[in-house]
C-alpha atoms as a PDB file:
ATOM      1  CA  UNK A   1     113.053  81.807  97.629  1.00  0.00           C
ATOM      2  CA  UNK A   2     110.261  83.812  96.323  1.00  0.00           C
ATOM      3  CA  UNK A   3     110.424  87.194  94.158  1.00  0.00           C
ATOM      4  CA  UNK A   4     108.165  89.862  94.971  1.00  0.00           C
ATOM      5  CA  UNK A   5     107.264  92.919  92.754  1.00  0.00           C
ATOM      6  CA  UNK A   6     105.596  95.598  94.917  1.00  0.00           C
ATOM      7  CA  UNK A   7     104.338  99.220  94.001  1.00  0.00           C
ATOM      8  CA  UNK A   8     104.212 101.932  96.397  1.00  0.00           C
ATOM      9  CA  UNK A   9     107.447 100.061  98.256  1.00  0.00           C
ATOM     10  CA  UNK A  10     108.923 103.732  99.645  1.00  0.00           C
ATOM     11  CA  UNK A  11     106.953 103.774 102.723  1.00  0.00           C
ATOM     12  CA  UNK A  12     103.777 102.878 104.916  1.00  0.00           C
ATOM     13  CA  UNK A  13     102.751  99.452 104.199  1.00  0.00           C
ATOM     14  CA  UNK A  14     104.404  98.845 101.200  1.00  0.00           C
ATOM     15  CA  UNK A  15     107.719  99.177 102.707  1.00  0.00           C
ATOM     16  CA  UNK A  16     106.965  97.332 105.540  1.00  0.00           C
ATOM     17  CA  UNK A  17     105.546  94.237 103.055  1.00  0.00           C
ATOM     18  CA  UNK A  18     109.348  94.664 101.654  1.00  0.00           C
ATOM     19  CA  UNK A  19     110.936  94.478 104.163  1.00  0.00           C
ATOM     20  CA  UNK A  20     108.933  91.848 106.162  1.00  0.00           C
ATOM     21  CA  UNK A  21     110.031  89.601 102.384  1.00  0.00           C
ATOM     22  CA  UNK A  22     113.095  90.267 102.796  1.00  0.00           C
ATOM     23  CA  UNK A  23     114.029  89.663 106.000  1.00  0.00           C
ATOM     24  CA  UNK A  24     112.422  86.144 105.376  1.00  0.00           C
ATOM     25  CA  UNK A  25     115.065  85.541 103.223  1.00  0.00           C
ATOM     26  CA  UNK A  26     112.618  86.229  99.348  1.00  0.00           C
ATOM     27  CA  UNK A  27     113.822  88.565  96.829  1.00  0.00           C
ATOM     28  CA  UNK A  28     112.237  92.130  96.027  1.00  0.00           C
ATOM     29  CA  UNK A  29     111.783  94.093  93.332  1.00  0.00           C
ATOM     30  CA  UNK A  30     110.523  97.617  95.229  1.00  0.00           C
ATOM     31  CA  UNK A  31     109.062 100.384  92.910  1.00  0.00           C
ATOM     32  CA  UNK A  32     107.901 103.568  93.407  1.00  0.00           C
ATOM     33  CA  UNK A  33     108.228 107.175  92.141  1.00  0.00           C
ATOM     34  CA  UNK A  34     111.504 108.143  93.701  1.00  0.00           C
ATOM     35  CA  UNK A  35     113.469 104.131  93.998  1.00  0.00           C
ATOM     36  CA  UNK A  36     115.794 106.571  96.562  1.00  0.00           C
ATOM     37  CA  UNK A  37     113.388 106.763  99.041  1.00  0.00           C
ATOM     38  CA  UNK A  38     113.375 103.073  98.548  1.00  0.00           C
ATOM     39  CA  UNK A  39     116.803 102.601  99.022  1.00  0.00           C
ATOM     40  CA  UNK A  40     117.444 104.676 101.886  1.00  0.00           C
ATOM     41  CA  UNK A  41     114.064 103.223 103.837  1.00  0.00           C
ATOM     42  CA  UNK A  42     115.562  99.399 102.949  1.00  0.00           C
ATOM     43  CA  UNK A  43     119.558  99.220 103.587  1.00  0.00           C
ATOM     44  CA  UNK A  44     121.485  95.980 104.049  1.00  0.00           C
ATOM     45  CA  UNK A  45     119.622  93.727 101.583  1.00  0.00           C
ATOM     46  CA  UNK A  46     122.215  94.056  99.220  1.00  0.00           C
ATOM     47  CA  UNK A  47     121.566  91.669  95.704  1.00  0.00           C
ATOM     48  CA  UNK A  48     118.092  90.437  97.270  1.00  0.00           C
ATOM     49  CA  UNK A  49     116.264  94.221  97.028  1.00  0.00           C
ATOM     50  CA  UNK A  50     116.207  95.708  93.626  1.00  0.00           C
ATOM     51  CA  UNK A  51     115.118  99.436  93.716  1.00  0.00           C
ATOM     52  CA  UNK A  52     112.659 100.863  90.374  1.00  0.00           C
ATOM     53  CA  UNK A  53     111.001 103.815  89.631  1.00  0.00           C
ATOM     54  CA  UNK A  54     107.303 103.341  88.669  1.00  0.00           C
ATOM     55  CA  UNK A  55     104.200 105.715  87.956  1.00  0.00           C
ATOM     56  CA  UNK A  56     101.708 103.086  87.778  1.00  0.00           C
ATOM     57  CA  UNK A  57      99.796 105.533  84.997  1.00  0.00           C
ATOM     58  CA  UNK A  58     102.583 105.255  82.542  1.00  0.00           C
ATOM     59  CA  UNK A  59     102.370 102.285  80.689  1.00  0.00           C
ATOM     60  CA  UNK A  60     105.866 102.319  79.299  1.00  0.00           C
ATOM     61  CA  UNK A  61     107.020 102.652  83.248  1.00  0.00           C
ATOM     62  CA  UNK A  62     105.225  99.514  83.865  1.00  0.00           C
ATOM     63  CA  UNK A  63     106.447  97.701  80.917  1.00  0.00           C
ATOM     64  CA  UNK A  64     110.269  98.315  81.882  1.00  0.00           C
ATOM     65  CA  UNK A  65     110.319  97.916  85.425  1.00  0.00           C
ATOM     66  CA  UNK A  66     108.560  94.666  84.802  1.00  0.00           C
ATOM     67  CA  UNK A  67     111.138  93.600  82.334  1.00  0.00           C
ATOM     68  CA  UNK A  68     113.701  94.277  84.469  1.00  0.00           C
ATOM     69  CA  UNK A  69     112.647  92.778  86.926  1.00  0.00           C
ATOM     70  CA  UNK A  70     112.420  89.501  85.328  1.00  0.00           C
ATOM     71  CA  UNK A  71     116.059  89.629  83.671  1.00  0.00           C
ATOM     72  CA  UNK A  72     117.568  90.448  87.469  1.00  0.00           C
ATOM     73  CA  UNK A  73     115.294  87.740  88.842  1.00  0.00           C
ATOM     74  CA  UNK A  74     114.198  85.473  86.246  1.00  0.00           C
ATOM     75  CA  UNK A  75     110.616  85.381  87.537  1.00  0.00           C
ATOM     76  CA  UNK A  76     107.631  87.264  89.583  1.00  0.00           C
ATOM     77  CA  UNK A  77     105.483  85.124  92.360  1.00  0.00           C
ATOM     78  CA  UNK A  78     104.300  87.442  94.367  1.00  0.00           C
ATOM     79  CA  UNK A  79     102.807  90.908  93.106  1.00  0.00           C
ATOM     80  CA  UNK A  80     102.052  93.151  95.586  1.00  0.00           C
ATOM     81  CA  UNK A  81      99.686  96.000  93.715  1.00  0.00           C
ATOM     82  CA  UNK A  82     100.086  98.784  96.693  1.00  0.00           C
ATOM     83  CA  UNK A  83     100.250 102.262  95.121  1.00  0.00           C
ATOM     84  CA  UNK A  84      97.493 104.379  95.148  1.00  0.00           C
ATOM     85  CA  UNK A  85      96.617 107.584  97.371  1.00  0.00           C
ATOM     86  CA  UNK A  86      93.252 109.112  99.472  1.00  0.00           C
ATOM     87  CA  UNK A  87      91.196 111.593  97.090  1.00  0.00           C
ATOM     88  CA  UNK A  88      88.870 112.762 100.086  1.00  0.00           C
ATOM     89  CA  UNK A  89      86.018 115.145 100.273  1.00  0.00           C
ATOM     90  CA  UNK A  90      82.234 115.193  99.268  1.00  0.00           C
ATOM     91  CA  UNK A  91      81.196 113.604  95.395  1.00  0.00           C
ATOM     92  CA  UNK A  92      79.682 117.565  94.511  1.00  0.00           C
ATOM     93  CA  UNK A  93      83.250 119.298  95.881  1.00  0.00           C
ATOM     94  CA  UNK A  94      85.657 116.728  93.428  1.00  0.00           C
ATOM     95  CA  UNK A  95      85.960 118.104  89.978  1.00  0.00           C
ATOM     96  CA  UNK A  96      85.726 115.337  86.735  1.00  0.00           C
ATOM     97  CA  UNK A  97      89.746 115.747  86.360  1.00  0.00           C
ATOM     98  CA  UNK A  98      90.307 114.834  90.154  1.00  0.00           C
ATOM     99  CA  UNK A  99      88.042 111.956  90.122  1.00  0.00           C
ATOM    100  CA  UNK A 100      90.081 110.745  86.967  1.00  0.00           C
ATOM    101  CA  UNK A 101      93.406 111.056  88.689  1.00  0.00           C
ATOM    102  CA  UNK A 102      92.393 108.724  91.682  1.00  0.00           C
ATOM    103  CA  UNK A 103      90.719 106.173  89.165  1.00  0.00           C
ATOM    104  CA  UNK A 104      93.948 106.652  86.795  1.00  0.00           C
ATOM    105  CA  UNK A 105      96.045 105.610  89.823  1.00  0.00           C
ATOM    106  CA  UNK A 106      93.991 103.858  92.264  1.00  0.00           C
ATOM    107  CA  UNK A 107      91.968 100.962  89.848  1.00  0.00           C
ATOM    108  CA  UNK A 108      93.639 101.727  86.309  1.00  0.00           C
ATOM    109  CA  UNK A 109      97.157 101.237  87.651  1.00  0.00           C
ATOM    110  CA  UNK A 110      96.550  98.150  89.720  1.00  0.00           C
ATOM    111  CA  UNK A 111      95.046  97.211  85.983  1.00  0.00           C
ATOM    112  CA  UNK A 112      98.211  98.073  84.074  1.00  0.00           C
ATOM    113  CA  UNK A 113     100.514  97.043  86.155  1.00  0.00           C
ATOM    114  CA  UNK A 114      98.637  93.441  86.597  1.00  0.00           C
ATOM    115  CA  UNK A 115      98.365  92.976  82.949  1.00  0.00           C
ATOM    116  CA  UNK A 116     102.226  93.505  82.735  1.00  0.00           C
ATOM    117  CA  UNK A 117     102.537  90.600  84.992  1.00  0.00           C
ATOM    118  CA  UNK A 118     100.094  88.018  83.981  1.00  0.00           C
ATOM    119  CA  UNK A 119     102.544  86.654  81.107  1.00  0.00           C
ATOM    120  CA  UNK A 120     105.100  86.054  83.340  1.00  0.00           C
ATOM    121  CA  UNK A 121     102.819  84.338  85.853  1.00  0.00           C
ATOM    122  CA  UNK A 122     100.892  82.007  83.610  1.00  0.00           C
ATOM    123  CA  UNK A 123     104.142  81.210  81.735  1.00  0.00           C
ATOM    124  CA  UNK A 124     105.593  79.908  84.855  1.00  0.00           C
ATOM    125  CA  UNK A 125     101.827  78.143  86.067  1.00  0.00           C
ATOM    126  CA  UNK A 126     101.919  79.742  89.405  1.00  0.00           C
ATOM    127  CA  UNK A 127     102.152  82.927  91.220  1.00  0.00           C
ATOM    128  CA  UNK A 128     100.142  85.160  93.544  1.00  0.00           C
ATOM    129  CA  UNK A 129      98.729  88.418  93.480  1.00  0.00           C
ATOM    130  CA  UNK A 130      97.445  90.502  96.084  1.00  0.00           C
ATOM    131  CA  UNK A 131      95.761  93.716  95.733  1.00  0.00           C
ATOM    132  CA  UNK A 132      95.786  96.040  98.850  1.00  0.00           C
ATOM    133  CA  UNK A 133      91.822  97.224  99.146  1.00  0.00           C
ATOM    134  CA  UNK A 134      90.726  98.779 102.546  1.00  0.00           C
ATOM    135  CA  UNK A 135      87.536  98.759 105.124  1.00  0.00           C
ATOM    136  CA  UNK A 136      86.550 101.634 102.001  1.00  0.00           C
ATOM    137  CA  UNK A 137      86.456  98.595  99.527  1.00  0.00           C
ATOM    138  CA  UNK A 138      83.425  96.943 102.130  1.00  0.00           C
ATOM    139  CA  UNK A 139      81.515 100.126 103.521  1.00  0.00           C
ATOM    140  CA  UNK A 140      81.021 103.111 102.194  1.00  0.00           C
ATOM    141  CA  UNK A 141      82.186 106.257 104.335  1.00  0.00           C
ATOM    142  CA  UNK A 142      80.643 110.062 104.222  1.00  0.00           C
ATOM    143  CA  UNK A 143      83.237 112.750 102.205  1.00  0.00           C
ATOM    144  CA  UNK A 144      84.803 109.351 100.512  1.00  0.00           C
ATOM    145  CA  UNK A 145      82.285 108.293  98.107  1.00  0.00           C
ATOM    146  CA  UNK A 146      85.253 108.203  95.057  1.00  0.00           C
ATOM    147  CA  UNK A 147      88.382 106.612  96.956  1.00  0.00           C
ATOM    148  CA  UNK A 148      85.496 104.248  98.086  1.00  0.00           C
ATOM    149  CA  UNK A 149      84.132 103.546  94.880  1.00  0.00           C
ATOM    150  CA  UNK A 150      87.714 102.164  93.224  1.00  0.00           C
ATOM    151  CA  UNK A 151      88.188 100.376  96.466  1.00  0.00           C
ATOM    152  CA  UNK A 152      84.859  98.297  95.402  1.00  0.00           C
ATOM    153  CA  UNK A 153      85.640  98.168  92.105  1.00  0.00           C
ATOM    154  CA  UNK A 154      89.402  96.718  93.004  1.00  0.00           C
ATOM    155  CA  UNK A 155      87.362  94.045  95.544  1.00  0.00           C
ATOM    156  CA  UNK A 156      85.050  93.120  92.870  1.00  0.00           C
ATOM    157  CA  UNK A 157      87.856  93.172  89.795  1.00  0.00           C
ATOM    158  CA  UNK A 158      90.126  90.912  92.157  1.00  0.00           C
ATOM    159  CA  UNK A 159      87.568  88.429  93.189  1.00  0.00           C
ATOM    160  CA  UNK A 160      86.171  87.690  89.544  1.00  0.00           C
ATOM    161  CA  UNK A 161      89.873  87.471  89.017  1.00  0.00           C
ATOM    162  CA  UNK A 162      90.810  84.571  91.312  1.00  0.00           C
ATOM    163  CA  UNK A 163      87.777  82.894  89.177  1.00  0.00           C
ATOM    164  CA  UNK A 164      89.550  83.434  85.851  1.00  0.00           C
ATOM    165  CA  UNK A 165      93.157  82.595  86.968  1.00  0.00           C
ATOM    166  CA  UNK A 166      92.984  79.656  88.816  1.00  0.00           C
ATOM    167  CA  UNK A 167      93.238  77.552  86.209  1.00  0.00           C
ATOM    168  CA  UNK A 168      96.310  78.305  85.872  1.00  0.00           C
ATOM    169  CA  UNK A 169      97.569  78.270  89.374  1.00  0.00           C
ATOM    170  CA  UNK A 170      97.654  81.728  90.157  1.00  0.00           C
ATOM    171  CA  UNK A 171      95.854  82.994  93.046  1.00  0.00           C
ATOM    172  CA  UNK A 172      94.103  86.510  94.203  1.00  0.00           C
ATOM    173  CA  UNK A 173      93.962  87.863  97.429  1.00  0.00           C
ATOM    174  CA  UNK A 174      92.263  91.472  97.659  1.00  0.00           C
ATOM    175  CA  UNK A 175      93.627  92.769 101.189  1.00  0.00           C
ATOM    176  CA  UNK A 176      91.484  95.019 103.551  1.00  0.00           C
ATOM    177  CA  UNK A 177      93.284  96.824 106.045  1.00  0.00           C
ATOM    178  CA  UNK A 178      91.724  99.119 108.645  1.00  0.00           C
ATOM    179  CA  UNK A 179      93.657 102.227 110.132  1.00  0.00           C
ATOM    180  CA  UNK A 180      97.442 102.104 110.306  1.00  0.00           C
ATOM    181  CA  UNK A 181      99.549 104.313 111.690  1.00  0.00           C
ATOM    182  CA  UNK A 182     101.074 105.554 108.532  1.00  0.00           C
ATOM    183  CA  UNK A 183     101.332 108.991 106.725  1.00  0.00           C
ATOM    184  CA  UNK A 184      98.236 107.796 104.671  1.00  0.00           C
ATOM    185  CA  UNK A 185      96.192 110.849 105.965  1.00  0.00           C
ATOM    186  CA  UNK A 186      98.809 113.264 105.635  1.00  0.00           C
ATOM    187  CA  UNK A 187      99.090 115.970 102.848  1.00  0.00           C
ATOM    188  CA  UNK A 188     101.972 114.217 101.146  1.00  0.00           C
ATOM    189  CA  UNK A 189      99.403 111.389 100.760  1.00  0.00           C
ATOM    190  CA  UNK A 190      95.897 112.909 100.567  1.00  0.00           C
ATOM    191  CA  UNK A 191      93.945 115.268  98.454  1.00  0.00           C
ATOM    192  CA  UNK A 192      91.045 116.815  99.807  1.00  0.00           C
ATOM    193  CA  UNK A 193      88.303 118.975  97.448  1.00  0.00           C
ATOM    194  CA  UNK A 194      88.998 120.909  95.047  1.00  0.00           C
ATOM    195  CA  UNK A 195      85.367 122.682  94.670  1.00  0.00           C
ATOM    196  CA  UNK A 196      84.166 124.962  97.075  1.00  0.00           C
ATOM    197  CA  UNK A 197      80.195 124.792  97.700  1.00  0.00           C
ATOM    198  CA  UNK A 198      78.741 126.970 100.542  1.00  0.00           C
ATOM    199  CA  UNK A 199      76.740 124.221 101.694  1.00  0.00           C
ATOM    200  CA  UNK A 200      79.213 121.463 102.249  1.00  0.00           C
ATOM    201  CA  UNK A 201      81.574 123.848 103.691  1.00  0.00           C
ATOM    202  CA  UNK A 202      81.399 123.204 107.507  1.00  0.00           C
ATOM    203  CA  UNK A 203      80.450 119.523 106.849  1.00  0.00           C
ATOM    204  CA  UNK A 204      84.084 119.618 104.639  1.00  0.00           C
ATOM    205  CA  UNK A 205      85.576 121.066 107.380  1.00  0.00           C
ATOM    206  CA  UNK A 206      84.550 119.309 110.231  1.00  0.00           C
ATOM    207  CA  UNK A 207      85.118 115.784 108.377  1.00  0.00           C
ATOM    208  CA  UNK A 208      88.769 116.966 107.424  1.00  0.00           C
ATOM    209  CA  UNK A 209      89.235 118.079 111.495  1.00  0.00           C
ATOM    210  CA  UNK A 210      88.253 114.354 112.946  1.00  0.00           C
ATOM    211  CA  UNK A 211      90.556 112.895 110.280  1.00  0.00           C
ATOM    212  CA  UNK A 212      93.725 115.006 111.053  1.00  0.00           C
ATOM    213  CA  UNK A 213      92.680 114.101 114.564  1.00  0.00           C
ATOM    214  CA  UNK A 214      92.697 110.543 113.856  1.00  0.00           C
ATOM    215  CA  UNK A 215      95.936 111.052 111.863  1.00  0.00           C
ATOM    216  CA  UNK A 216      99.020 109.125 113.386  1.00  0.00           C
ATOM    217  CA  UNK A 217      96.575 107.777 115.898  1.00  0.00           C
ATOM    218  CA  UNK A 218      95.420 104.648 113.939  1.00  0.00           C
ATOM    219  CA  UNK A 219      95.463 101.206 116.056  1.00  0.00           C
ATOM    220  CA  UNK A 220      97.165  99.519 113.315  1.00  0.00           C
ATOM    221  CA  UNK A 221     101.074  98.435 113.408  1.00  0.00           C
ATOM    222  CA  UNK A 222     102.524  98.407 109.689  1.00  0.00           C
ATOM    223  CA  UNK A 223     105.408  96.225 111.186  1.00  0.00           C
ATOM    224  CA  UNK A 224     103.289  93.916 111.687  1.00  0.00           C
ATOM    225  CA  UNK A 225     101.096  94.182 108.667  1.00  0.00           C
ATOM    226  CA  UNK A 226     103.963  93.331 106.502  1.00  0.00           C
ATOM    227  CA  UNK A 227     104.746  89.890 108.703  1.00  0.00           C
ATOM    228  CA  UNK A 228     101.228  89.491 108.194  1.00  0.00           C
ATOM    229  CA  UNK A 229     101.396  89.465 104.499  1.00  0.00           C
ATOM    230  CA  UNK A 230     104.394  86.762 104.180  1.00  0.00           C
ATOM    231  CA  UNK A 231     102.668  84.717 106.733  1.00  0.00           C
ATOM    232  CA  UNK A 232      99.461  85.021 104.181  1.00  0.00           C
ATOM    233  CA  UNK A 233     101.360  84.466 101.180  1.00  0.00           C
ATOM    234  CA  UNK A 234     103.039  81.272 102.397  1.00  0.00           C
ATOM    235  CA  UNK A 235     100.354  79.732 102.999  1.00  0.00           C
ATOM    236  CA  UNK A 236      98.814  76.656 100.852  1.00  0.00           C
ATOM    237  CA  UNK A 237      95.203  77.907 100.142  1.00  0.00           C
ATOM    238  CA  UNK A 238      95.393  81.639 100.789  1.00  0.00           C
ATOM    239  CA  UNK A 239      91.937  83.630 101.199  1.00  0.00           C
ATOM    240  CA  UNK A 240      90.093  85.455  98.267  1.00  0.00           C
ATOM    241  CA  UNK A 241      89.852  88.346 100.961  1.00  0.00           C
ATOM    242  CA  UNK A 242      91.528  89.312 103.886  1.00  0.00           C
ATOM    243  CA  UNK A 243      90.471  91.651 106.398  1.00  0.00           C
ATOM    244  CA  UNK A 244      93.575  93.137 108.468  1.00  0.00           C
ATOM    245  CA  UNK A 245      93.447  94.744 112.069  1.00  0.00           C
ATOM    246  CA  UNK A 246      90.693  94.446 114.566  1.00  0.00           C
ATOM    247  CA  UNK A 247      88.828  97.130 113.022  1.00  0.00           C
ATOM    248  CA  UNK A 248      88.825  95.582 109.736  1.00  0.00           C
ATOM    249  CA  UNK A 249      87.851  92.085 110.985  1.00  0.00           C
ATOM    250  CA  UNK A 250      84.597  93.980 112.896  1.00  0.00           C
ATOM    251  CA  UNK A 251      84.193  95.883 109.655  1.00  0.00           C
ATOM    252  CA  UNK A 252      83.584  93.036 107.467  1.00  0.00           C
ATOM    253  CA  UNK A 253      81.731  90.996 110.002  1.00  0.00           C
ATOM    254  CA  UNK A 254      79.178  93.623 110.916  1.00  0.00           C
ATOM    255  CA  UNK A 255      78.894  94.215 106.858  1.00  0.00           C
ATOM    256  CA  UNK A 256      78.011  90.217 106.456  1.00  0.00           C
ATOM    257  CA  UNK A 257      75.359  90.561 109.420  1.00  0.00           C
ATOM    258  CA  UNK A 258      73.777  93.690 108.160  1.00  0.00           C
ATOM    259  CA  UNK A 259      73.255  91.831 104.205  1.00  0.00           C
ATOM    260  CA  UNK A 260      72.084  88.951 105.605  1.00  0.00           C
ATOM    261  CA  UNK A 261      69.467  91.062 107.813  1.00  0.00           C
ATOM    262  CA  UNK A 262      68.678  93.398 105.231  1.00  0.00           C
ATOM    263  CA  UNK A 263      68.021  90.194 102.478  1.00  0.00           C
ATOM    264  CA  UNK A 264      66.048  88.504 105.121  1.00  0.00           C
ATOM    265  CA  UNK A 265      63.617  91.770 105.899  1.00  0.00           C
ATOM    266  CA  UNK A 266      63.432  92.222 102.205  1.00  0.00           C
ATOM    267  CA  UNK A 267      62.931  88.667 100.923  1.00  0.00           C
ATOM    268  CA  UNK A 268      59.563  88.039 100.408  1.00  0.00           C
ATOM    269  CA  UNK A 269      59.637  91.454  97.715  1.00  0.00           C
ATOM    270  CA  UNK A 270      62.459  90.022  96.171  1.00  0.00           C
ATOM    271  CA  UNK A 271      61.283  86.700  94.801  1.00  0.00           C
ATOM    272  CA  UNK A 272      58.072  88.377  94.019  1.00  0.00           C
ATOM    273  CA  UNK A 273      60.051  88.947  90.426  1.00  0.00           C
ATOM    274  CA  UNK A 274      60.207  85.307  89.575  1.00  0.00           C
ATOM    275  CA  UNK A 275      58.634  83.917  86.485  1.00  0.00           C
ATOM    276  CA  UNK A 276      55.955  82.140  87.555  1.00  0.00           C
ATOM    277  CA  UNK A 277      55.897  78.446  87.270  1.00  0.00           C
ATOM    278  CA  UNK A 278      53.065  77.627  85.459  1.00  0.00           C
ATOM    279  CA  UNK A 279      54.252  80.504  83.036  1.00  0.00           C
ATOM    280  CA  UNK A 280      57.153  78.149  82.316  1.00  0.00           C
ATOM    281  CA  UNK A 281      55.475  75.102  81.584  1.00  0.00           C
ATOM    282  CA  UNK A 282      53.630  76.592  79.435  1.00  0.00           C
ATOM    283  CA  UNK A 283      50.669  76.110  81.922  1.00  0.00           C
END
């Protein structure tokens, strides 16, 4: 029987990673702002589901939940860092406090919260965290640019990550979801600009249109995503990255064939910056 610790349990895909855990039988510590949400989203698991508040940007929040956690359980294996929220619009329209507030919860939390649970994971040798990235975290998308950039940063943090911990049998998995069908795009979940520029504003506009449109429309199943997850997690040699949904897996294919085309155009200006050599040899 595994214990899980997952932020952003209340609901969309961290909920349905929950449940999917425990209906397999694994123990669950669920966090989030308001642990009622949790509780009402995820009845009948009686002893096995233990319900926390957590703001992932307030340290002290981390530190408790995670030491609670530990004295109801006795240990963490799985960590599931899934809180974090859309900050939308174009890079000129986002003023310096609202880019801070997605980093604060987006990349610094998954930080906080993962340092909180590294002790207890190298003290036991073994354990497994997965960081929930998106298709954002591989391309970059137009009237994105910031939720994209801590989506790279998370892919690159997590992967340097697996390097550092595996000596201690701990394991990273950053996970890259395409669209579900979840309340991710609406306004209890996304922040759009909070600068007004003349020039962006029918671009602003017609971007925030297609995704309302697209709202609730996504080919992803968050059911499913959460089986997904356990079926990932039990595995022997999980991935370093996982794309999930069709979209995702064409996503991150297309991405591989478009570097590899792009080194191979570029390649003879590229190694045109080697030392020479001669110059080496002293020659």
């Amino acid at each position: 029987m595994r214990t899980w610790f997952i932020t952003g349990a209340s609901r969309g895909l961290g909920r349905e990673i929950a449940r999917a855990a425990l209906k397999g039988g694994d123990q669950v510590v669920a966090t989030a702002r308001n642990p009622e949400w949790i509780k009402s989203g995820l009845p009948g698991f009686g002893d096995r589901l233990l319900a926390l508040a957590l703001d992932v940007t307030n340290q002290d929040a981390i530190e408790a939940a995670v030491d609670k956690a530990v004295k109801h359980f006795g240990r963490i294996d799985v960590l599931i860092n899934n809180a974090g929220y859309g900050q939308l619009g174009a890079f000129e329209e986002l003023s310096v406090s609202a880019i801070e507030k997605q980093f604060a919860t987006n990349l610094f939390g998954v930080f906080a919260v993962t340092r909180a649970v590294l002790p207890v994971m190298r003290s036991q040798r073994a354990g497994h965290i997965l960081t929930v990235s998106s298709t954002a975290g591989i391309i970059g998308f137009d009237g994105a640019s910031i939720y994209c950039a801590t989506k790279f940063a998370l892919e690159g943090w997590s992967e340097s990550l697996s390097l550092e911990l595996a000596q201690f049998g701990i394991r990273t998995t950053v996970v890259e979801p395409g669209g579900f069908r979840t309340d991710f795009l609406d306004s209890s979940s996304v922040a759009y600009s909070d600068i007004s520029i003349p020039d962006y504003a029918a671009y602003s506009s017609k971007r925030k249109d297609a995704l309302d449109e697209y709202n609730h429309n996504q080919g992803g199943d968050p059911v499913k995503f959460g089986k997904t997850i356990t079926i990932l997690v039990a595995t022997q040699e999980p991935p370093v990255r996982f794309a999930v949904g069709s979209d995702a897996y064409g996503v991150v294919s297309n991405k591989a064939n478009i570097l590899r085309a792009e080194a191979n155009r570029w390649r003879g200006l590229s190694i045109t910056t080697d030392i020479a050599v001669e110059q080496q040899s002293g020659g």
